[in-house]
C-alpha atoms as a PDB file:
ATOM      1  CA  UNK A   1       0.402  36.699  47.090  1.00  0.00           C
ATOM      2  CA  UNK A   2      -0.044  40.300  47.616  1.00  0.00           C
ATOM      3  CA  UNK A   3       0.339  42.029  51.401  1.00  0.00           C
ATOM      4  CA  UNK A   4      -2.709  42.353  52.802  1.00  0.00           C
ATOM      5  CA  UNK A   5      -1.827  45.160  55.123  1.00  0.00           C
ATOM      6  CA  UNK A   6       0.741  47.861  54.754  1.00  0.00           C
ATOM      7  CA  UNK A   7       4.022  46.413  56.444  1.00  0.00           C
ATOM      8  CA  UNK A   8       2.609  43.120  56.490  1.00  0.00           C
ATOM      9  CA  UNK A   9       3.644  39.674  54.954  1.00  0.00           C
ATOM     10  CA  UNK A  10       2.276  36.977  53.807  1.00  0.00           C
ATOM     11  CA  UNK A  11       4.094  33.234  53.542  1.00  0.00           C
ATOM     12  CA  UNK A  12       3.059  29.490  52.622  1.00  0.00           C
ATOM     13  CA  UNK A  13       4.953  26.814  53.774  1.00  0.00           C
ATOM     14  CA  UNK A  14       4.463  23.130  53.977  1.00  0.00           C
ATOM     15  CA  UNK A  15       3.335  21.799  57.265  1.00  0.00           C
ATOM     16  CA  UNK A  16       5.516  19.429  59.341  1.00  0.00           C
ATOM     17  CA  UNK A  17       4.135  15.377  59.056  1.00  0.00           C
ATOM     18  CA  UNK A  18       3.323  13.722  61.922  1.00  0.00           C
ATOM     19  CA  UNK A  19       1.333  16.572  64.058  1.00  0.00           C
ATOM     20  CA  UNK A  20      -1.436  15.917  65.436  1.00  0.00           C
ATOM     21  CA  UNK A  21      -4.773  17.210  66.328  1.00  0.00           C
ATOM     22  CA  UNK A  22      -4.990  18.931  69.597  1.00  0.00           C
ATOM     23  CA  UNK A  23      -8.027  18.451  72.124  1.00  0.00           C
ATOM     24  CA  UNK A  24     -10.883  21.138  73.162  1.00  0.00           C
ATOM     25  CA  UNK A  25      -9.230  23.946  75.810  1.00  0.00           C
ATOM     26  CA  UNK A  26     -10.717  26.215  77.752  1.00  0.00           C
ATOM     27  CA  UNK A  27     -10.185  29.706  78.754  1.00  0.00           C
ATOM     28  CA  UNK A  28     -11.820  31.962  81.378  1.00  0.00           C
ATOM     29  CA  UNK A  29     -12.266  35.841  81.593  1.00  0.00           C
ATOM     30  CA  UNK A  30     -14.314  38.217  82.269  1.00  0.00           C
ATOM     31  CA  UNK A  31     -16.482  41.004  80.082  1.00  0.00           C
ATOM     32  CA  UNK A  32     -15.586  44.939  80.006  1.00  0.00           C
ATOM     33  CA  UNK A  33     -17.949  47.225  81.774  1.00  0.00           C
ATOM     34  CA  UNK A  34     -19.366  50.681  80.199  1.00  0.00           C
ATOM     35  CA  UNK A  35     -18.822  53.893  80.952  1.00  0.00           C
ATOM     36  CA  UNK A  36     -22.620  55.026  81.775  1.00  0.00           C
ATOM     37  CA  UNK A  37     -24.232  53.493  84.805  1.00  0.00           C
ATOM     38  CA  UNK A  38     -27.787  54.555  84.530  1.00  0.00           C
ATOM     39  CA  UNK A  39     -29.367  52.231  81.950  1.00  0.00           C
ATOM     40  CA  UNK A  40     -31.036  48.739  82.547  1.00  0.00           C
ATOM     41  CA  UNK A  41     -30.404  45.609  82.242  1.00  0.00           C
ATOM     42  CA  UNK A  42     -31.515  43.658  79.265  1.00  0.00           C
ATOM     43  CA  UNK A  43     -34.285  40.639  80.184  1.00  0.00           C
ATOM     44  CA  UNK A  44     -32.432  38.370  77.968  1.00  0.00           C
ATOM     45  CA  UNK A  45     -28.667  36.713  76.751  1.00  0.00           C
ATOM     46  CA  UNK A  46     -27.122  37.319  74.025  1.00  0.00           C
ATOM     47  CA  UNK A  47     -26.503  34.019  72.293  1.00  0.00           C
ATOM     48  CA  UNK A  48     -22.684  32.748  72.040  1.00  0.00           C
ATOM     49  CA  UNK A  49     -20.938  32.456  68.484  1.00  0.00           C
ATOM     50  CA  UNK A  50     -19.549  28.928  68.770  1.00  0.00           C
ATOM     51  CA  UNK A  51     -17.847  25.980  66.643  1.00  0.00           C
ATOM     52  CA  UNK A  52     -18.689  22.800  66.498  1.00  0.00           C
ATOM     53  CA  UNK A  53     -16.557  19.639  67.358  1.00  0.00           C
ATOM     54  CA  UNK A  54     -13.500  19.993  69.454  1.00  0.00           C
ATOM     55  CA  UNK A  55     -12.995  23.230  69.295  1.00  0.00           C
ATOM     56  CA  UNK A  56     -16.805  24.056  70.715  1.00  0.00           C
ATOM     57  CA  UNK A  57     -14.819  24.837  74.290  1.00  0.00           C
ATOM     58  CA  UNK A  58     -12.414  27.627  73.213  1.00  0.00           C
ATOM     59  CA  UNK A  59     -14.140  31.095  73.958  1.00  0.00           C
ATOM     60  CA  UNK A  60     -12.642  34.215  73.486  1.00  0.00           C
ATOM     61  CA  UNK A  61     -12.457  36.599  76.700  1.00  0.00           C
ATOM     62  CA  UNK A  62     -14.759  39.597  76.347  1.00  0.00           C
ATOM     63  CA  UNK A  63     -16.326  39.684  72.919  1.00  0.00           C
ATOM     64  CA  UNK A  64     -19.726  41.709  73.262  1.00  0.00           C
ATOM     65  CA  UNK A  65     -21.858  40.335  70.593  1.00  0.00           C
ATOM     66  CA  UNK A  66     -23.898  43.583  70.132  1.00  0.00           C
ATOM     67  CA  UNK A  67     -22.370  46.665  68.721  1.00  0.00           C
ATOM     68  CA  UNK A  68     -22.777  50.257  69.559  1.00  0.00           C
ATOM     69  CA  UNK A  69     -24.408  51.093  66.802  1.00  0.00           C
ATOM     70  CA  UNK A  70     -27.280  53.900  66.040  1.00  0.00           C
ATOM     71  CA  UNK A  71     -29.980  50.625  66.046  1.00  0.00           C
ATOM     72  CA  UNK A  72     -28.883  49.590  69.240  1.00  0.00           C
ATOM     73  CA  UNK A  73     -31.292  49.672  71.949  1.00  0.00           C
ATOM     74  CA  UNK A  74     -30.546  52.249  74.676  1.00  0.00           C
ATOM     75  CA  UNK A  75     -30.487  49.463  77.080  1.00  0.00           C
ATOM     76  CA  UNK A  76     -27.451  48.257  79.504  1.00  0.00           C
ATOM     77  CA  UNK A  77     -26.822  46.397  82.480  1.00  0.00           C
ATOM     78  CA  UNK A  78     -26.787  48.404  85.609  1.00  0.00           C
ATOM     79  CA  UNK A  79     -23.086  48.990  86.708  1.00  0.00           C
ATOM     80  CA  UNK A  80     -21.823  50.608  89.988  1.00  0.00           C
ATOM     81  CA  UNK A  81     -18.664  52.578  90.288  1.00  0.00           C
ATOM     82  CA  UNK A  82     -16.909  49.853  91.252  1.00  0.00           C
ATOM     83  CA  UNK A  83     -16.999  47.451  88.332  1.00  0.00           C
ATOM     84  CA  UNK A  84     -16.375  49.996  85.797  1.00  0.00           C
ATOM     85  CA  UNK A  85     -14.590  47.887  82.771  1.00  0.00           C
ATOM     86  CA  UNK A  86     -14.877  44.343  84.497  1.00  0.00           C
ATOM     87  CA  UNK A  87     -14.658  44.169  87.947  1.00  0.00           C
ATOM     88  CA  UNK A  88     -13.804  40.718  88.962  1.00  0.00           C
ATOM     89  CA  UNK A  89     -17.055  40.517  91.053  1.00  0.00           C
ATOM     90  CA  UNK A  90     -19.301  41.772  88.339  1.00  0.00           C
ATOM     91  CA  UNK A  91     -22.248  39.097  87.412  1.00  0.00           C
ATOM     92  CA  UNK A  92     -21.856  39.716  83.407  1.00  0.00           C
ATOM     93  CA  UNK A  93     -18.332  37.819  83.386  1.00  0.00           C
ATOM     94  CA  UNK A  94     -19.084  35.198  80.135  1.00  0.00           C
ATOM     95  CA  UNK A  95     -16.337  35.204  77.793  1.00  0.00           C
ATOM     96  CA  UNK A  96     -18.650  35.114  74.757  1.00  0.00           C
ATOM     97  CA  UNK A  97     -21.648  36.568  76.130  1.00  0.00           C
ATOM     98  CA  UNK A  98     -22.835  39.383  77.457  1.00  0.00           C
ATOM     99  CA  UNK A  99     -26.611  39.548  78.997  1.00  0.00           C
ATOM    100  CA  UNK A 100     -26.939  43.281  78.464  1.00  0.00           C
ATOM    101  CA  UNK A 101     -26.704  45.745  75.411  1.00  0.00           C
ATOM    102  CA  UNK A 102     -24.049  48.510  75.563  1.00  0.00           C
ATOM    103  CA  UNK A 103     -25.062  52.085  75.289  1.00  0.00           C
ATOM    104  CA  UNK A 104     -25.063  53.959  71.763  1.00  0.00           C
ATOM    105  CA  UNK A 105     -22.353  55.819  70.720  1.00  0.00           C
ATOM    106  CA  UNK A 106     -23.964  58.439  70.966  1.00  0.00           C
ATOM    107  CA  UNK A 107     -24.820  57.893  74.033  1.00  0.00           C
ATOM    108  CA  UNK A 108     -21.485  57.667  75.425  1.00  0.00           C
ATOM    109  CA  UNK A 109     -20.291  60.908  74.204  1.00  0.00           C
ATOM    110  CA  UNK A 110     -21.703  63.375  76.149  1.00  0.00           C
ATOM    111  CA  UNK A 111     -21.006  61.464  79.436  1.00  0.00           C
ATOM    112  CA  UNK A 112     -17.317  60.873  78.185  1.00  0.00           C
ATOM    113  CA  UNK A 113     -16.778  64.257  77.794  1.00  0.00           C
ATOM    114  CA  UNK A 114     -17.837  65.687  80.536  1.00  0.00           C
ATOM    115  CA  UNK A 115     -15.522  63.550  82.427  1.00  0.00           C
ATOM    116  CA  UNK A 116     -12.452  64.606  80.120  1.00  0.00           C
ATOM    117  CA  UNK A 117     -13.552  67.986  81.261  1.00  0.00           C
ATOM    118  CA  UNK A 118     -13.417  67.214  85.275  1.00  0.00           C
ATOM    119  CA  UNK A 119      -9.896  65.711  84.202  1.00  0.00           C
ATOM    120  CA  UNK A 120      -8.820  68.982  83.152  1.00  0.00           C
ATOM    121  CA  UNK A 121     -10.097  71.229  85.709  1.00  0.00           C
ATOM    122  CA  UNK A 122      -8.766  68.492  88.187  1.00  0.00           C
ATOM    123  CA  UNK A 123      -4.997  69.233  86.397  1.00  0.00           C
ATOM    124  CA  UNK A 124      -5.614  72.639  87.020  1.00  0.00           C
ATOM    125  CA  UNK A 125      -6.628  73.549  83.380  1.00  0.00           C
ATOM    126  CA  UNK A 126      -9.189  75.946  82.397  1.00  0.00           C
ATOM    127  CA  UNK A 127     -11.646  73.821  80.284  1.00  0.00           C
ATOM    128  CA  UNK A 128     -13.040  77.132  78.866  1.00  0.00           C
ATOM    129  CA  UNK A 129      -9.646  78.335  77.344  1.00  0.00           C
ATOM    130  CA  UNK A 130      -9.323  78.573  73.616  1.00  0.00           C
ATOM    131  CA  UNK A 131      -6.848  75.397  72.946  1.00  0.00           C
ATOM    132  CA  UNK A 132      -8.922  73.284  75.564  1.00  0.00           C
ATOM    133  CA  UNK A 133     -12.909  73.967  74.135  1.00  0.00           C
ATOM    134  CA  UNK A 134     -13.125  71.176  72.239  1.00  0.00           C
ATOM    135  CA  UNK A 135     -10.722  69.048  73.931  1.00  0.00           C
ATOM    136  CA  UNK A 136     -13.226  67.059  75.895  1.00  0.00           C
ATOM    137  CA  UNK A 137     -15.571  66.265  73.263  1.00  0.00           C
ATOM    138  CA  UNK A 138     -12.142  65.116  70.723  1.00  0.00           C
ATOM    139  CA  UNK A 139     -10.874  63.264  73.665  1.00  0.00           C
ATOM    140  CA  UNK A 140     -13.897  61.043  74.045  1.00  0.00           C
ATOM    141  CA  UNK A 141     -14.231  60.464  70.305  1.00  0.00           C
ATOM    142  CA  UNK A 142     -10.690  59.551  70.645  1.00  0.00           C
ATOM    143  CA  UNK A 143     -11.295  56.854  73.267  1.00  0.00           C
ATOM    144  CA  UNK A 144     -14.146  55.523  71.363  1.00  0.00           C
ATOM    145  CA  UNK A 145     -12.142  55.153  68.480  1.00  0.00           C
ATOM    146  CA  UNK A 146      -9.492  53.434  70.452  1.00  0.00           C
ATOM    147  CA  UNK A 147     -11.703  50.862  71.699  1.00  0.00           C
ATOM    148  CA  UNK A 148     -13.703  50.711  68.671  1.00  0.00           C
ATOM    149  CA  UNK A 149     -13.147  46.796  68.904  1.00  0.00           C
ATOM    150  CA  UNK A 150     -15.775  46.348  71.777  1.00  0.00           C
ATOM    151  CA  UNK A 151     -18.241  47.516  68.814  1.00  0.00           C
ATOM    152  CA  UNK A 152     -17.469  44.276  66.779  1.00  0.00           C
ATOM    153  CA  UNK A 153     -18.390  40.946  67.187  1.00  0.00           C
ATOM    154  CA  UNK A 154     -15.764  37.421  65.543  1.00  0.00           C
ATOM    155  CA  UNK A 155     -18.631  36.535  63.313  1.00  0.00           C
ATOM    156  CA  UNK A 156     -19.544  39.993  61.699  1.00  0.00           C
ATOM    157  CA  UNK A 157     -15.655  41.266  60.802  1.00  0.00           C
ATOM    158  CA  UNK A 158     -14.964  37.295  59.291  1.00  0.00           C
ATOM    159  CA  UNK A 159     -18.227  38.047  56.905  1.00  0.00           C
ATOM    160  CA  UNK A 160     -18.174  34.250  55.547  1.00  0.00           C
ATOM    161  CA  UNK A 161     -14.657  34.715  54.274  1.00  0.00           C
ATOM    162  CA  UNK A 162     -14.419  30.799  55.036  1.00  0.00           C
ATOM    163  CA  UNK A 163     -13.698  28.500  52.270  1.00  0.00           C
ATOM    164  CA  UNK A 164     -13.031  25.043  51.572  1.00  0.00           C
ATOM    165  CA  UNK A 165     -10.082  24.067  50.205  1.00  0.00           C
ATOM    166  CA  UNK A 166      -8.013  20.919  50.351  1.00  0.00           C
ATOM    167  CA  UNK A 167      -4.689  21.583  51.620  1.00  0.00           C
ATOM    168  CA  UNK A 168      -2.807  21.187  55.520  1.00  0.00           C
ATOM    169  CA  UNK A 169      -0.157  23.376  54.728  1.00  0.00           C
ATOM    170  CA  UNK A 170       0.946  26.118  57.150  1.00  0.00           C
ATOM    171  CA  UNK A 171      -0.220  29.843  56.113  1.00  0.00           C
ATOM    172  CA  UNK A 172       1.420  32.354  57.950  1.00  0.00           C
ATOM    173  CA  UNK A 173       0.806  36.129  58.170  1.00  0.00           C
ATOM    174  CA  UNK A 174       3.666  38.287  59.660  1.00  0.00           C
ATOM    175  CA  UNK A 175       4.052  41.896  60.732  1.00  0.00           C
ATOM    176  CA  UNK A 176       0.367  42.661  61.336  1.00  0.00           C
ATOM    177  CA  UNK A 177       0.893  46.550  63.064  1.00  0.00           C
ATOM    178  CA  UNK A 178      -1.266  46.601  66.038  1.00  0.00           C
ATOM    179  CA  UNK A 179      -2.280  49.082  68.221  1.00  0.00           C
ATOM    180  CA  UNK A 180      -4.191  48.667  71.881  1.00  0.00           C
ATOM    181  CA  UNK A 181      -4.429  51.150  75.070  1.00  0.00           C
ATOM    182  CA  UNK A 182      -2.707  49.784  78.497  1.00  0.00           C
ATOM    183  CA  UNK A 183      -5.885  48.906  80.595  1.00  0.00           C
ATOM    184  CA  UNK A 184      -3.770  49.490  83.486  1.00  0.00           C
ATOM    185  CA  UNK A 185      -2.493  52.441  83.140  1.00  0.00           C
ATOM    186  CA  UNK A 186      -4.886  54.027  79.942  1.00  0.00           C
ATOM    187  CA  UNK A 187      -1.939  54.904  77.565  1.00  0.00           C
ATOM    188  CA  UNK A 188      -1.154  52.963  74.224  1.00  0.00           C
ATOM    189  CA  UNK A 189       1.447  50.248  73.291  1.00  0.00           C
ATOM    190  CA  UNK A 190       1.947  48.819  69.753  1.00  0.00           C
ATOM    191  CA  UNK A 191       3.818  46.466  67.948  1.00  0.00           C
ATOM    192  CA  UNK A 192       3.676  43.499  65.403  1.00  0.00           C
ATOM    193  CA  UNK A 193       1.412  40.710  65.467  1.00  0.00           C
ATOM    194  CA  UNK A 194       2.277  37.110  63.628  1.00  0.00           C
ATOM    195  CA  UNK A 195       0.155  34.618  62.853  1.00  0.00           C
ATOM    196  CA  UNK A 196       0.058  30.220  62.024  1.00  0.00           C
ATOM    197  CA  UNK A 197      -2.172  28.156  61.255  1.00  0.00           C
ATOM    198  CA  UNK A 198      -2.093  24.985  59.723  1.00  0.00           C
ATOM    199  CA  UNK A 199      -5.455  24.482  57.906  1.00  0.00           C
ATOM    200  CA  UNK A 200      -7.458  21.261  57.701  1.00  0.00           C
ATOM    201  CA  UNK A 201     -10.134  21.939  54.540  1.00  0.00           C
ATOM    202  CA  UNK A 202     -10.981  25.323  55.564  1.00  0.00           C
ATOM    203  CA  UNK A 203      -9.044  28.538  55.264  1.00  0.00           C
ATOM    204  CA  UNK A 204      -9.629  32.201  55.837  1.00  0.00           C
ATOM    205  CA  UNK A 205      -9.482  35.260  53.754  1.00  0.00           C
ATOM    206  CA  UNK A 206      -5.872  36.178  54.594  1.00  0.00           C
ATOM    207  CA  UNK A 207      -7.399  40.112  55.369  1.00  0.00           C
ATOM    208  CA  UNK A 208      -9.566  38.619  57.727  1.00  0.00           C
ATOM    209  CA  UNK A 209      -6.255  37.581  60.172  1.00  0.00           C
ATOM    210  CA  UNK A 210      -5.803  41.226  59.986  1.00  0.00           C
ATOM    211  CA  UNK A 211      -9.269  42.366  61.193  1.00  0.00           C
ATOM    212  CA  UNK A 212      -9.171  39.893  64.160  1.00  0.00           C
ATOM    213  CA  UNK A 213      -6.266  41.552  65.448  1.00  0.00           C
ATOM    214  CA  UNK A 214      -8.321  44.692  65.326  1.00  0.00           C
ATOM    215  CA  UNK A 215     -11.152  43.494  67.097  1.00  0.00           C
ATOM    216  CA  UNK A 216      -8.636  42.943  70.024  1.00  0.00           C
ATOM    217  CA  UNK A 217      -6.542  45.075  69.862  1.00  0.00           C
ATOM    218  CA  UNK A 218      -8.736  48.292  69.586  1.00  0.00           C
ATOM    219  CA  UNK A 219      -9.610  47.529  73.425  1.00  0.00           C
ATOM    220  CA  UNK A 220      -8.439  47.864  76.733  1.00  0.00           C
ATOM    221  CA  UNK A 221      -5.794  45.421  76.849  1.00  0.00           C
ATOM    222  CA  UNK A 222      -2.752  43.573  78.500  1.00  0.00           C
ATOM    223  CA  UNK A 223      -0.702  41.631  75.839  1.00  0.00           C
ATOM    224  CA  UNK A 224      -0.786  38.560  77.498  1.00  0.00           C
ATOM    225  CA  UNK A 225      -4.445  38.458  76.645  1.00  0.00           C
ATOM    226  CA  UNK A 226      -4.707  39.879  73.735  1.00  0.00           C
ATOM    227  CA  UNK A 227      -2.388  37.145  72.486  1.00  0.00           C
ATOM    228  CA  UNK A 228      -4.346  34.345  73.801  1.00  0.00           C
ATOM    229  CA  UNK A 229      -7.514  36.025  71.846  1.00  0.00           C
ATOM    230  CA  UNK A 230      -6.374  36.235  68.525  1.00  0.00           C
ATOM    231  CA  UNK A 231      -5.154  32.252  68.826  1.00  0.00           C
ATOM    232  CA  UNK A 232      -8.593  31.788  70.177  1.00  0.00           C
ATOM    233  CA  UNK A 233     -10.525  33.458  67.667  1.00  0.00           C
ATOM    234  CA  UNK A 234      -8.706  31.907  64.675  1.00  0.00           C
ATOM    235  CA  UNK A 235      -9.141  28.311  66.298  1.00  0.00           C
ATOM    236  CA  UNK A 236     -13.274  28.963  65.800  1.00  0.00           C
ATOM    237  CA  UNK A 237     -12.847  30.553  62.838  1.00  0.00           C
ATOM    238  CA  UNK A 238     -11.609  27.824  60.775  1.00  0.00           C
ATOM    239  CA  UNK A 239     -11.027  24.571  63.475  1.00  0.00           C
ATOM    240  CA  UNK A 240      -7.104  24.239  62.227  1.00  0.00           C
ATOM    241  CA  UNK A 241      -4.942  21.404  63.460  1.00  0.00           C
ATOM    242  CA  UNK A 242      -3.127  24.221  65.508  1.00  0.00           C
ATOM    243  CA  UNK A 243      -2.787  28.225  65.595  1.00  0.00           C
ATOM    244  CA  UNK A 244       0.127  29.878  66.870  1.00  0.00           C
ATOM    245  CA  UNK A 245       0.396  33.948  67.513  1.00  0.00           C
ATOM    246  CA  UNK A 246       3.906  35.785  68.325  1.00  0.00           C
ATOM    247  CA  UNK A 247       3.061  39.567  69.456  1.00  0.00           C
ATOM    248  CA  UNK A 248       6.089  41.888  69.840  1.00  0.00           C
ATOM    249  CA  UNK A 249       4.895  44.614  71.726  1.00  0.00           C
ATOM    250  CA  UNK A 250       6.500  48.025  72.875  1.00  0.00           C
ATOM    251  CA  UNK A 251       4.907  49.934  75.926  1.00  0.00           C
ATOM    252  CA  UNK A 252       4.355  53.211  76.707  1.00  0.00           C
ATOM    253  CA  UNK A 253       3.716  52.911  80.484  1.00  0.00           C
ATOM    254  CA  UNK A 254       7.265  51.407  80.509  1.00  0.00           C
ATOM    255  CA  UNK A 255       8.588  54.144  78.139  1.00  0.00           C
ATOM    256  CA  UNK A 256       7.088  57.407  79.334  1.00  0.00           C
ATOM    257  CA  UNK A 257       6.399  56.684  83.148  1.00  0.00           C
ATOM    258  CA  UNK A 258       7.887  54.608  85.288  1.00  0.00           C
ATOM    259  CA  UNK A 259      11.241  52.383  84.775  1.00  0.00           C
ATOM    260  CA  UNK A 260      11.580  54.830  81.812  1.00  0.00           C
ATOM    261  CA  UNK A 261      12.954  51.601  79.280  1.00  0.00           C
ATOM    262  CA  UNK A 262      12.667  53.205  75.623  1.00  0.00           C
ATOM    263  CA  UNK A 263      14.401  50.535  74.305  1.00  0.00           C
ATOM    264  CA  UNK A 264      12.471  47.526  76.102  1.00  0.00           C
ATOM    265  CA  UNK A 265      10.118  45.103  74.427  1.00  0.00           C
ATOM    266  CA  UNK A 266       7.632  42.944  75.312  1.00  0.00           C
ATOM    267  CA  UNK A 267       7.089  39.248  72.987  1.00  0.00           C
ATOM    268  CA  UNK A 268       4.491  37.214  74.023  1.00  0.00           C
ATOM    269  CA  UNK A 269       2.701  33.835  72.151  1.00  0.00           C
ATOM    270  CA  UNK A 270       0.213  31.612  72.291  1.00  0.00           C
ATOM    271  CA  UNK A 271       0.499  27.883  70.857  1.00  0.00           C
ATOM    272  CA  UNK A 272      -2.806  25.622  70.386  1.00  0.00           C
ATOM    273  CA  UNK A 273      -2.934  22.399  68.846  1.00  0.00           C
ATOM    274  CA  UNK A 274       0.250  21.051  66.607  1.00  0.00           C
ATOM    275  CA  UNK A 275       1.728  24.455  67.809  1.00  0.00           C
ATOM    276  CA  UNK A 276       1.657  23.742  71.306  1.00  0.00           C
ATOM    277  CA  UNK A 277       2.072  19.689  71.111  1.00  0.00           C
ATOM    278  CA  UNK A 278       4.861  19.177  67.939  1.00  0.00           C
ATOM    279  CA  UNK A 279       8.522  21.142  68.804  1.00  0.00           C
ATOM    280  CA  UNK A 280       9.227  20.790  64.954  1.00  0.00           C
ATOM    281  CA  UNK A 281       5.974  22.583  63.781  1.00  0.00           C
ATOM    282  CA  UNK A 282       6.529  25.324  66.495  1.00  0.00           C
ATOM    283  CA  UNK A 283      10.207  25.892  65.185  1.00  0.00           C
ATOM    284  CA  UNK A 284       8.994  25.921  61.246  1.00  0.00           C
ATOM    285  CA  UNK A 285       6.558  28.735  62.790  1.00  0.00           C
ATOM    286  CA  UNK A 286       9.167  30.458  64.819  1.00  0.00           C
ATOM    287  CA  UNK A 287      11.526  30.870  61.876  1.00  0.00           C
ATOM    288  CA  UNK A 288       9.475  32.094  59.650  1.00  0.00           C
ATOM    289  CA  UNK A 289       8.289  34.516  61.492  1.00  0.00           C
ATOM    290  CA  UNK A 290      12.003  35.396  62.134  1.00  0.00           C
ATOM    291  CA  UNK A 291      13.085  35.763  58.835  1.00  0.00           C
ATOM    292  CA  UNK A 292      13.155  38.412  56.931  1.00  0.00           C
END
C-alpha cells in the first residue's frame, strides 16, 4: 500500500491466535481552559461522541466538541486567572465534554497578541522596533496554529472513513511525525508516532491514524497523555480487539533549558485490549515497529 504520510509506513501482518477481547477501561482528565476570560458560559452540554458496547467507557481526555470556527457562537465559560488551560479545580473537567463554547479565532487574536507584546516589553524589548511590529500578532497566529487540535473534534477529522471488512489481522502504521508544545514549559517536542490495531469487521482509512495524531498532538501536551489519547481514540473509532501506540519523543525543554540532554529521548506506549493482555501480540507489535 502506498505511505500515507511523508516518512511514514504502512504494514499488514497476521494477528497472533488465541487473544482475546479486552473489557471496557476508563480514563480520567480534565478539559483545557481559553485564553479570554470575559465571555459566558453556555446554558447547555455539549453532547459526548461515544461507542457502543464495551468500549462505551473509554473517553479521551480533553476533546472540545465545538471548534473555533467563524460560526461559532461568541460564547465561553467564565474562567479566572487561575484555571487558565485546566486548572485541576475548574468545574468543566469532562473528558469528552465540554459545557461551554470556546471563543472564535478571531476572537482570540487580538487578546493573544497583546499579551505577546507585554512579553516583550517585559524582556526588555521595544515592541515598536522595526523587526518586533508584527511579532505579536505572528506569534499568536503561531500559537493558534500550534494548538490547532483543540479546534477539532474525533468524529469530524474520521469523516465516516469506517468500513466493514472481514478480516482480524493486525494493521500497523509506523513513523507518523508528530509535533506538540510542552504544556509545562510552552516550547515544542516531536518525534514518531506508531500505531496497532487488530481489527474485528471494521477498519479505518489508514490517513485517518494520521489525523488522530494531529488532533492530539497540535495541543498542549505531556507525552504520557498524548499517548494514552491516540490508543483511546482509535479504540472508539473502530472497537478493535486491542490498540497499541509507541511514541518516541525528543524534548526541547530537556534540550535547550535545563539538564541540557541533546541526545536524550523520551518512548512512551499505551497497550489496550490483546495489546495489553497477550505478551505474543505485544511482541509481533513491538517488532514491527522496530524494523526497518
Amino acid at each position: 500500500m502506498d505511505q500515507q504520510k511523508a516518512g511514514s509506513k504502512q504494514v499488514s501482518h497476521k494477528r497472533v491466535n488465541g487473544s482475546k477481547n479486552e473489557n471496557s477501561t476508563e480514563f480520567g482528565g480534565f478539559v483545557a481552559g481559553s485564553f479570554v476570560s470575559k465571555y459566558k458560559k453556555a446554558p447547555e452540554a455539549l453532547k459526548n461522541f461515544h461507542m457502543n458496547d464495551a468500549e462505551s467507557e473509554l473517553e479521551v481526555p480533553r476533546t472540545p466538541m465545538t471548534p473555533r470556527t467563524s460560526t461559532t457562537p461568541d460564547l465561553v465559560f467564565f474562567l479566572n486567572k487561575r484555571s487558565y488551560l485546566g486548572h485541576e479545580k475548574s468545574t468543566f473537567h469532562h473528558d469528552l465534554e465540554l459545557d461551554h463554547r470556546p471563543p472564535t479565532r478571531e476572537a482570540l487574536l487580538p487578546d493573544m497578541a497583546n499579551s505577546y507584546r507585554l512579553l516583550l516589553t517585559g524582556l526588555g524589548e521595544d515592541p515598536e522596533r522595526q523587526g518586533l511590529l508584527k511579532t505579536p500578532e505572528r506569534a499568536a497566529k503561531a500559537m493558534l496554529f500550534f494548538t490547532k487540535g483543540y479546534d477539532q473534534s474525533l468524529e469530524e477529522v474520521l469523516n465516516n472513513a469506517i468500513f466493514d471488512e472481514d478480516t482480524d489481522e493486525m494493521v500497523v502504521v509506523k513513523d507518523i511525525e508528530m509535533f506538540s508544545m510542552c504544556e509545562h514549559h510552552l516550547v515544542p517536542f516531536y518525534g514518531k508516532v506508531s500505531i496497532g490495531y487488530l481489527p474485528q469487521g471494521k477498519i479505518l482509512g489508514l490517513s485517518k491514524l494520521a489525523r488522530i495524531v494531529e488532533i492530539f498532538s497540535r495541543r498542549l501536551q505531556v507525552q504520557e497523555r498524548l499517548t494514552k489519547q491516540i490508543a483511546i481514540a482509535v479504540m472508539q473509532a473502530v472497537r478493535p480487539a486491542g490498540v497499541a501506540v509507541v511514541i518516541e519523543g525528543v524534548h526541547m525543554c530537556m534540550v535547550m533549558r535545563g539538564v541540557q540532554k541533546i541526545n536524550s529521548k523520551t518512548v512512551t506506549s499505551t497497550m489496550l485490549g490483546v495489546f495489553r493482555d497477550d505478551p505474543k501480540t505485544r511482541e509481533e507489535f513491538l517488532n514491527l515497529v522496530h524494523s526497518k
